[in-house]
N, C-alpha and C. Protein backbone atom coordinates (compact mmCIF):
# COMPACT_ATOMS: atom_id res chain seq x y z
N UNK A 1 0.84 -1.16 0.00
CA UNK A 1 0.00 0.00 0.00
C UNK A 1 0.89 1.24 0.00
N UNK A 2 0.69 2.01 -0.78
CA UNK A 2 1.77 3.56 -1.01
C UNK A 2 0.70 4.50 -0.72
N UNK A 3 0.92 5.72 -0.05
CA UNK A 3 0.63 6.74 0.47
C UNK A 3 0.35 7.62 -0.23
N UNK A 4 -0.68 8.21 -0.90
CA UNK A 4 -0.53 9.31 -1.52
C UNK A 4 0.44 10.72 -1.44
N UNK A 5 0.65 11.16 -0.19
CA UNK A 5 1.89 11.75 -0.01
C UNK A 5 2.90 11.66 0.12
N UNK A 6 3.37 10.36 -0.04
CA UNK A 6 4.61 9.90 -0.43
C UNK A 6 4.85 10.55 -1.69
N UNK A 7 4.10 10.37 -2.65
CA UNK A 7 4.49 10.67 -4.40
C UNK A 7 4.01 11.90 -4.80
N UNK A 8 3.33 12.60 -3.74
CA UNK A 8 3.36 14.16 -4.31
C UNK A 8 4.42 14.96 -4.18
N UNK A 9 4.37 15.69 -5.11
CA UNK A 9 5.70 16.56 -5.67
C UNK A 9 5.00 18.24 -5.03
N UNK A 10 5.49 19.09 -4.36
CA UNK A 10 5.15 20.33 -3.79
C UNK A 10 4.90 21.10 -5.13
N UNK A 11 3.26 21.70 -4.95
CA UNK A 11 3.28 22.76 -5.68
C UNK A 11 3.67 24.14 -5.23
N UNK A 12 4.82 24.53 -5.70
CA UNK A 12 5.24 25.80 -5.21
C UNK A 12 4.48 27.09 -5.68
N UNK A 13 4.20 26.99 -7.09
CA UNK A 13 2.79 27.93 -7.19
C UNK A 13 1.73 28.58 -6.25
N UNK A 14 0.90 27.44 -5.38
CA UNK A 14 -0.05 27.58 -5.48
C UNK A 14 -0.14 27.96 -3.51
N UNK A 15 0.97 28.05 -2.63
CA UNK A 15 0.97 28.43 -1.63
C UNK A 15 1.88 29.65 -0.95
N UNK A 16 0.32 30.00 -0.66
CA UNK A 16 1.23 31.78 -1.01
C UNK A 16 1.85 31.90 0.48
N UNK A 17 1.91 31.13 1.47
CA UNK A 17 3.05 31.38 2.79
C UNK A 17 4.23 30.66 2.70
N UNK A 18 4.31 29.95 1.85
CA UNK A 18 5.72 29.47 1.59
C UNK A 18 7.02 30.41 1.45
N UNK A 19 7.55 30.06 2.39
CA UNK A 19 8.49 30.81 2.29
C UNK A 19 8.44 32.88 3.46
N UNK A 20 7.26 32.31 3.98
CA UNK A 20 6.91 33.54 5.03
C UNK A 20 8.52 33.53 6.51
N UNK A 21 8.41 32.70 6.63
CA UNK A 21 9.66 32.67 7.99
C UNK A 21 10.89 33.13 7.74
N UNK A 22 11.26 32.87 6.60
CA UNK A 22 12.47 33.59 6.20
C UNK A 22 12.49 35.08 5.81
N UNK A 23 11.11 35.36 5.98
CA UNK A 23 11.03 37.06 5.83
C UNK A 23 11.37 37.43 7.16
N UNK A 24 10.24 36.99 7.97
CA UNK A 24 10.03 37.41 9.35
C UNK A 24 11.56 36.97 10.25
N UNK A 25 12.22 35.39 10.14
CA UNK A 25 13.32 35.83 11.09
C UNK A 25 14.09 37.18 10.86
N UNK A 26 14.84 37.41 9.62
CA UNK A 26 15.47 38.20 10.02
C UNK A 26 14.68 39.72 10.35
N UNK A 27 14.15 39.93 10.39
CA UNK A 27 13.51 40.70 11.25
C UNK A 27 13.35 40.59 12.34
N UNK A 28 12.51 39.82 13.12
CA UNK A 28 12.73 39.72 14.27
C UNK A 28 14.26 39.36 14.92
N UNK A 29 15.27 39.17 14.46
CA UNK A 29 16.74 39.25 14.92
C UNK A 29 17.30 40.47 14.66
N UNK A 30 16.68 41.43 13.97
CA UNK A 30 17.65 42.57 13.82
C UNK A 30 16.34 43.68 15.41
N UNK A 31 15.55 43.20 15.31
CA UNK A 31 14.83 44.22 16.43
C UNK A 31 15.03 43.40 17.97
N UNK A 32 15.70 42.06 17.90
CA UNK A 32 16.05 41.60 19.13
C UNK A 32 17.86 42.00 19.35
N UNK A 33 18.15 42.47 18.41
CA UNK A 33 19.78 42.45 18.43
C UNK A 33 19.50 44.45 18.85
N UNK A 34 18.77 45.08 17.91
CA UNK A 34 18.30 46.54 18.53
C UNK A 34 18.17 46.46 20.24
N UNK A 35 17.37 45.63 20.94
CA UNK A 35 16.58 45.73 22.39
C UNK A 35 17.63 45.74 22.70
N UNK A 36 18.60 44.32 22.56
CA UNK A 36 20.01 43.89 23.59
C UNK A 36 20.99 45.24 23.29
N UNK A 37 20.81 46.02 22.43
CA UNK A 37 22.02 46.68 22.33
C UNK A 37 21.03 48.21 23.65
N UNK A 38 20.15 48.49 23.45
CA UNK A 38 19.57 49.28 24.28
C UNK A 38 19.57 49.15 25.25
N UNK A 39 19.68 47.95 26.15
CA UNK A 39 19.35 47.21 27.27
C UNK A 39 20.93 47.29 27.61
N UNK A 40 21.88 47.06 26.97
CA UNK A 40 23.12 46.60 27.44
C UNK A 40 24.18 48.42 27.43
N UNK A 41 24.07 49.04 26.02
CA UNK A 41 24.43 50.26 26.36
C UNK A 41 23.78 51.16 26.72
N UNK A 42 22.40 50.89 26.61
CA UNK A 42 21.63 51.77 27.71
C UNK A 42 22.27 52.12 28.74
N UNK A 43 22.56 50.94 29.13
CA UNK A 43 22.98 50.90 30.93
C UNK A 43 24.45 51.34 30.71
N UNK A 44 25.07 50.90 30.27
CA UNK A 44 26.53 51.88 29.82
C UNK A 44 26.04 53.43 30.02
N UNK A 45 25.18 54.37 29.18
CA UNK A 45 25.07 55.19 28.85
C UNK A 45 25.01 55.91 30.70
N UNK A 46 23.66 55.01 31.35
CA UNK A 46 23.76 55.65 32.53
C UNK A 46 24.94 55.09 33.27
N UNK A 47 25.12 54.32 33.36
CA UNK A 47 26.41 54.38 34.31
C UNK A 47 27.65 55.50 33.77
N UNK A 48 27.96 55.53 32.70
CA UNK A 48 28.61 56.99 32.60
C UNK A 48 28.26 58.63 32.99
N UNK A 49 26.52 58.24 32.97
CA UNK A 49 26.34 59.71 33.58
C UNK A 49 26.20 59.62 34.92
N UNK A 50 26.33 58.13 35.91
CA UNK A 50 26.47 58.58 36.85
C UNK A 50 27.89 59.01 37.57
N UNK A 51 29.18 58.29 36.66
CA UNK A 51 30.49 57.98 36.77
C UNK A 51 30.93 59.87 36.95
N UNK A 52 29.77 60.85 35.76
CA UNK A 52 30.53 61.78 35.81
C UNK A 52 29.69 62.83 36.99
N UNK A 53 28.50 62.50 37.37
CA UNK A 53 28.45 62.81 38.47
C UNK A 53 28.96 62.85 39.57
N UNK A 54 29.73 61.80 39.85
CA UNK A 54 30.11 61.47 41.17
C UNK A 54 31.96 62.12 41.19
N UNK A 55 32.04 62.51 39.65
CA UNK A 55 33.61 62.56 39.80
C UNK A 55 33.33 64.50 39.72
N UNK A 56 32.27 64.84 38.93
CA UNK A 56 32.05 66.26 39.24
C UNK A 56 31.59 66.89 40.15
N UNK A 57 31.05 66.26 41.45
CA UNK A 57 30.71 66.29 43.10
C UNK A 57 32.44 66.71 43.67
N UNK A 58 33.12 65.46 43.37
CA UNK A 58 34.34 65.54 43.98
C UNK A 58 35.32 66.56 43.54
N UNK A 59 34.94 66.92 42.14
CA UNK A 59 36.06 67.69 41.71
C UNK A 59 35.14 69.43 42.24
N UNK A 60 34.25 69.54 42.49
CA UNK A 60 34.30 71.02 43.26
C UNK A 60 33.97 71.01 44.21
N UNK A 61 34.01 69.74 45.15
CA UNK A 61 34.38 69.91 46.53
C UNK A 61 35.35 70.44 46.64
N UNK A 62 36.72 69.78 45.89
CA UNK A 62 38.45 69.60 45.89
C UNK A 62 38.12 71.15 45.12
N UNK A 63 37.85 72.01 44.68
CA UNK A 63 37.72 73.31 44.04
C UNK A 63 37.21 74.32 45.37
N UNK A 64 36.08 73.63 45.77
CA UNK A 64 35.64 74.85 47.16
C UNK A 64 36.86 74.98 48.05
N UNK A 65 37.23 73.25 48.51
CA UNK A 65 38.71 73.83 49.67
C UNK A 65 40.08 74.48 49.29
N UNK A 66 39.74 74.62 47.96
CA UNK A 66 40.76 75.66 48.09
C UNK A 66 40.46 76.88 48.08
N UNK A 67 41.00 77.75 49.46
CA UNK A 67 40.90 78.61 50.17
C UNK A 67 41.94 79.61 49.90
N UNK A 68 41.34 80.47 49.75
CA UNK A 68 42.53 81.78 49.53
C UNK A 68 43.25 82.47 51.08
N UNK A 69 44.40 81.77 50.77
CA UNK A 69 44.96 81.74 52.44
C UNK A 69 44.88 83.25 53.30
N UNK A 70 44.81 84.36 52.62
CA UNK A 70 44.40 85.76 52.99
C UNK A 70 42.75 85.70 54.06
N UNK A 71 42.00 84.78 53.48
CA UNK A 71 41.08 84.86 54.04
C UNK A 71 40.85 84.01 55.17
N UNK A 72 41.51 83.00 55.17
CA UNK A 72 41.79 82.01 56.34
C UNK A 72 42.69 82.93 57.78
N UNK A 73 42.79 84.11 57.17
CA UNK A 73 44.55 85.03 58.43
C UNK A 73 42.71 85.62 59.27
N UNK A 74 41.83 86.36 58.30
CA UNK A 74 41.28 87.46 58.88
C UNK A 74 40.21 86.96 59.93
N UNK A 75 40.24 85.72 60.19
CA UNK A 75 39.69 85.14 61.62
C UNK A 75 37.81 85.68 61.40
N UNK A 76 37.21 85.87 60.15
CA UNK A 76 35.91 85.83 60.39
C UNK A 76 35.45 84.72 59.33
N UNK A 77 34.74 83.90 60.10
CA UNK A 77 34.31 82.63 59.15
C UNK A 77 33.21 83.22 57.75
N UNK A 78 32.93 84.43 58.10
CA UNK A 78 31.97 84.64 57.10
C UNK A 78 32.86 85.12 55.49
N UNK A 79 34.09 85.27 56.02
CA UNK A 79 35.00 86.20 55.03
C UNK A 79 35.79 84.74 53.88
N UNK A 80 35.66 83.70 54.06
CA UNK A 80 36.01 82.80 53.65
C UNK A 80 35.64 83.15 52.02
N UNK A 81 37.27 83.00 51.37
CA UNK A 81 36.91 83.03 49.74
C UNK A 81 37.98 82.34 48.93
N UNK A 82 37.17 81.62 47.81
CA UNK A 82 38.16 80.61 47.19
C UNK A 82 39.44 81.34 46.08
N UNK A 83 40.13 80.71 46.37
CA UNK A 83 41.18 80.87 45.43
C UNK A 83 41.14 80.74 43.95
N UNK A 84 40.66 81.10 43.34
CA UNK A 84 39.72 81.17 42.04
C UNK A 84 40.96 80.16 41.26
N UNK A 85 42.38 80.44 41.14
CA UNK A 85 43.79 79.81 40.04
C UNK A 85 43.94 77.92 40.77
N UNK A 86 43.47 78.25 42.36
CA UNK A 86 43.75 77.02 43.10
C UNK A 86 42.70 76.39 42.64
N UNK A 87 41.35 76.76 43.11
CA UNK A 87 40.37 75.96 42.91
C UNK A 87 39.98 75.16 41.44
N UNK A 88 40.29 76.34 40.19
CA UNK A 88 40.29 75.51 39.09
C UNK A 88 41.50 74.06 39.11
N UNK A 89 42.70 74.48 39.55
CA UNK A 89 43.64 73.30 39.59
C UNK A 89 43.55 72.31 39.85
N UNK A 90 42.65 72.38 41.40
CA UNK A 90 42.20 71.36 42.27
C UNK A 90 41.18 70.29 41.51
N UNK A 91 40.28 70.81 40.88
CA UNK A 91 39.07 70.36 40.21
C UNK A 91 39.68 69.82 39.24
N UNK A 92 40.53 70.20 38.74
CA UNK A 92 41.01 69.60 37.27
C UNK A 92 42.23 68.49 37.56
N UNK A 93 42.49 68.32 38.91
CA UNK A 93 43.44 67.51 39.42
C UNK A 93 42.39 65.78 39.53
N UNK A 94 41.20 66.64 40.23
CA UNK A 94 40.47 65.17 40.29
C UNK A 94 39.58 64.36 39.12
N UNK A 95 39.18 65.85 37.92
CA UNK A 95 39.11 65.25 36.59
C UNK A 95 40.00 64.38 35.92
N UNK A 96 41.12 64.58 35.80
CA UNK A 96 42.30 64.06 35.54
C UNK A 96 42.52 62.44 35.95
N UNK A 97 42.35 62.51 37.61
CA UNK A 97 42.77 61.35 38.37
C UNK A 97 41.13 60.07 38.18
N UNK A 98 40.55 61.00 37.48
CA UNK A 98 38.91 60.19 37.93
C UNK A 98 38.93 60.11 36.05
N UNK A 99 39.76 60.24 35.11
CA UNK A 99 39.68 60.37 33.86
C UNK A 99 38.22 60.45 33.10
N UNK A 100 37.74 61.71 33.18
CA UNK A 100 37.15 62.45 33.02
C UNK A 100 37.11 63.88 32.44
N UNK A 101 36.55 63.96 31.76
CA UNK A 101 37.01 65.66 30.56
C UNK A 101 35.91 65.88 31.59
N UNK A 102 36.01 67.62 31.55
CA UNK A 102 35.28 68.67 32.26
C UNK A 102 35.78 69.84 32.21
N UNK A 103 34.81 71.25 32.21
CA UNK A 103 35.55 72.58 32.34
C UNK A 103 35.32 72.66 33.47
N UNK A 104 35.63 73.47 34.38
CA UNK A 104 35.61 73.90 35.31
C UNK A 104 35.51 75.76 35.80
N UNK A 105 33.99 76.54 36.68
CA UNK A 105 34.28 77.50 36.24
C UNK A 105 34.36 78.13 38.00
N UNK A 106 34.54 79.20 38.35
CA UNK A 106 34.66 80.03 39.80
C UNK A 106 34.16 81.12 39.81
N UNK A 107 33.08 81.53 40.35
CA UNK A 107 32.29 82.86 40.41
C UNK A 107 31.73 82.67 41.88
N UNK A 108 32.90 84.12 42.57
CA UNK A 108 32.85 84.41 43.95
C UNK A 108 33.56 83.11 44.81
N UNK A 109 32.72 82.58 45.50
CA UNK A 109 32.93 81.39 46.81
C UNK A 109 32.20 80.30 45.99
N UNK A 110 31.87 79.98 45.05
CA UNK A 110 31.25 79.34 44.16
C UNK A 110 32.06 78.49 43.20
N UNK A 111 31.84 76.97 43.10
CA UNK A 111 33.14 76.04 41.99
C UNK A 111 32.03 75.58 41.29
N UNK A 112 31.79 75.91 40.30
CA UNK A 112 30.77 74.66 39.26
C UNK A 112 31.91 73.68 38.28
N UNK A 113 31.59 72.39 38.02
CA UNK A 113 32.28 71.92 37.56
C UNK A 113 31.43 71.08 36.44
N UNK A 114 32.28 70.85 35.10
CA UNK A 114 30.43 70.30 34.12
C UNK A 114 31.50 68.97 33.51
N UNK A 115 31.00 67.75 33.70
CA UNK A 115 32.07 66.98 33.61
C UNK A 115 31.34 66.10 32.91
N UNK A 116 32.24 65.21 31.73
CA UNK A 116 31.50 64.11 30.74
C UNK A 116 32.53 62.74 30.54
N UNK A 117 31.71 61.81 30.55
CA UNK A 117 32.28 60.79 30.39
C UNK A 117 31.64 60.03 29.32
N UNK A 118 32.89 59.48 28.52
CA UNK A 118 32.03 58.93 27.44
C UNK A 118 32.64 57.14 27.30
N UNK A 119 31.50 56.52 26.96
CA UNK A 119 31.63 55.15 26.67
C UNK A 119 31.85 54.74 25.47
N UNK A 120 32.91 53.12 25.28
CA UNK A 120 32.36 52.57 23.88
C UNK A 120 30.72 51.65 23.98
N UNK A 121 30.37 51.55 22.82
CA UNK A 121 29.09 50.36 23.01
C UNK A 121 29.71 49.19 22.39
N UNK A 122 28.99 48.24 23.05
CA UNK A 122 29.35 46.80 22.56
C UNK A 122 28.39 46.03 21.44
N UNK A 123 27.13 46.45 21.15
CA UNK A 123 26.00 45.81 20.47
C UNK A 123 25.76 46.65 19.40
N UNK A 124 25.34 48.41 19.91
CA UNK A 124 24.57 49.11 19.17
C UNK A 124 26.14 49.49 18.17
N UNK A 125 27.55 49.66 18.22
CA UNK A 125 28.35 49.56 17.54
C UNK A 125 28.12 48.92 15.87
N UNK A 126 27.16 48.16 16.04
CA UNK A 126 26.99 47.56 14.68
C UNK A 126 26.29 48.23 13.86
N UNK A 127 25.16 49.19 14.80
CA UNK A 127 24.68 50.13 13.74
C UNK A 127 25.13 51.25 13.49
N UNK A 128 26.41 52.08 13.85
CA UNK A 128 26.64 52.87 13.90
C UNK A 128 27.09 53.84 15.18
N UNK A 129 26.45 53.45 15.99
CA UNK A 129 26.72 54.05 17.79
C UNK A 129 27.47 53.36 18.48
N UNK A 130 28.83 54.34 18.45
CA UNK A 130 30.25 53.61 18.70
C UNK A 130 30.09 54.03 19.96
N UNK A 131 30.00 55.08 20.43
CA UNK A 131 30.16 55.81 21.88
C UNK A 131 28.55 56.14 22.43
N UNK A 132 28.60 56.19 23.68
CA UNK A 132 27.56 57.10 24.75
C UNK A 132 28.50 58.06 25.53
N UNK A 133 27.84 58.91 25.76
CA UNK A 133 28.61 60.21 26.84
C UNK A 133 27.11 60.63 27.62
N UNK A 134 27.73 60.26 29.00
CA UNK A 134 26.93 60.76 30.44
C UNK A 134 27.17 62.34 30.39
N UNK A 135 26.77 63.40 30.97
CA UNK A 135 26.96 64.44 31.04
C UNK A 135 26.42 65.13 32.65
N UNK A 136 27.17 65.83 33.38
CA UNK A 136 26.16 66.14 34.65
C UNK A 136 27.44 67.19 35.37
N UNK A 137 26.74 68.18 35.95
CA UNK A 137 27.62 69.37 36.75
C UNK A 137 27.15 69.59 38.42
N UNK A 138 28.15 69.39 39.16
CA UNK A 138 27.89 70.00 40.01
C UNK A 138 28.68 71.28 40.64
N UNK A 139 27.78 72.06 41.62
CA UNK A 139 28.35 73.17 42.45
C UNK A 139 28.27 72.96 43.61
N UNK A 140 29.71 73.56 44.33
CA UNK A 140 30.31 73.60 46.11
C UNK A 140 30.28 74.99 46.19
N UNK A 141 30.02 75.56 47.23
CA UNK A 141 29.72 76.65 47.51
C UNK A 141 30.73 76.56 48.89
N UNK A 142 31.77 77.56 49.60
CA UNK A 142 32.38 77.43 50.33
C UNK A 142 31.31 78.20 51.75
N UNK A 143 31.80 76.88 52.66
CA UNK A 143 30.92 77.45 53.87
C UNK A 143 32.03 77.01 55.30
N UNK A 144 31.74 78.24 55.94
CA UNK A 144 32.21 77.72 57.39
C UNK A 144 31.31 76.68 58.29
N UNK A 145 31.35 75.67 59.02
CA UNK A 145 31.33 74.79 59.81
C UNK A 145 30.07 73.46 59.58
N UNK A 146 29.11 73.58 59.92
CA UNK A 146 28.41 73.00 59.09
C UNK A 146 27.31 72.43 58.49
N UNK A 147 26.47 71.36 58.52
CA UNK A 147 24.71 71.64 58.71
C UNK A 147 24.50 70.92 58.94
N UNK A 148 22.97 70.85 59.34
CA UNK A 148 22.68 70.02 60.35
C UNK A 148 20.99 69.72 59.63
N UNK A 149 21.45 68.59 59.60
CA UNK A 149 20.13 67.29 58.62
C UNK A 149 18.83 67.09 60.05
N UNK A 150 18.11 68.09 59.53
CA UNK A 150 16.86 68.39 60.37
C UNK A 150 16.16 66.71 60.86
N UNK A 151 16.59 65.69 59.82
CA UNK A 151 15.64 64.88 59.68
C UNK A 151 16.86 63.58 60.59
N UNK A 152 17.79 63.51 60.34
CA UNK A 152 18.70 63.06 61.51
C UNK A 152 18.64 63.78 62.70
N UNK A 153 18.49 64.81 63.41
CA UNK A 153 18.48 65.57 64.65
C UNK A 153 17.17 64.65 64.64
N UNK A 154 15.94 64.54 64.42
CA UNK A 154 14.75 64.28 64.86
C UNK A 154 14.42 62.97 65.07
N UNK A 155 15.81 62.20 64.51
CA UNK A 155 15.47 60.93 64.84
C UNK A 155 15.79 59.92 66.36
N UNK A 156 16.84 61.55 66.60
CA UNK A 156 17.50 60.65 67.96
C UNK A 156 16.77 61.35 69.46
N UNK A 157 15.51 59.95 69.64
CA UNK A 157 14.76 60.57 70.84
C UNK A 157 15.61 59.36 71.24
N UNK A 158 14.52 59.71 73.04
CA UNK A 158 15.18 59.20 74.15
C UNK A 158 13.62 58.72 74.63
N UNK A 159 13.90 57.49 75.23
CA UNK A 159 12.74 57.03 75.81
C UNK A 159 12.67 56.92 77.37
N UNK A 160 11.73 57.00 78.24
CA UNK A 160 12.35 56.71 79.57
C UNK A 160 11.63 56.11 80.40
């Protein structure tokens, strides 16, 4: 006994999805290879903007303490003023050490610092997006002694 579908021969004519999957994979691999590259330098992207946050915090802290030693002699804490030649140095000492590009600027008792870090990508590279760059600035403001976190003072009762 022989099978009728044993001895049929495919009409390629007459079925119009033949051949549908080979449209659709590569498609769906170029928009799953898109997600992973979003997903993977995404997160690159922020971790560089937080990398240059944290190194532009430090670099105008290291910009506020430097103190213009004239003002440290005249014994009033309110007279405190930065060394405008030091403070850029300072800031650009910890850009440097935290390898990180940034300008750095000084107006009054005031250090702003605008600092960028940039990444390679590992996925999205294939389409064209070789790099991400985080971007973020912070300002130190020079102050005598120091403050006091309303919300820590309020936490330390006493029971009796």
């Amino acid at each position: 006994m022989t099978h009728r579908w044993l001895h049929r021969t495919p009409n390629l004519g007459q079925d119009p999805e033949r051949g549908a999957v080979a449209v659709v994979i590569p498609i769906l691999t170029v928009g799953m290879l898109a997600m992973a590259g979003l997903v993977v330098d995404g997160g690159a992207a922020l971790a560089a903007r937080g990398r240059a946050a944290d190194v532009a915090q430090q670099a105008a802290r290291a910009g506020a303490d430097a103190l213009a030693p004239a003002s440290l002699r005249r014994g009033d804490p309110a007279g405190l003023a930065v060394n405008p030649a030091a403070a850029v140095l300072a800031a650009d000492q910890v850009l440097q050490v935290g390898a990180v590009g940034g300008q750095v600027s000084v107006s009054g008792d005031t250090v702003t610092v605008a600092a960028q870090v940039t990444r390679r990508t590992s996925i999205l590279s294939a389409i064209g997006v070789d790099t991400v760059t985080g971007h973020a600035s912070a300002t130190a403001t020079v102050l005598y002694g120091g403050t006091i976190d309303s919300n820590a003072a309020a936490s330390t009762t006493r029971g009796g």
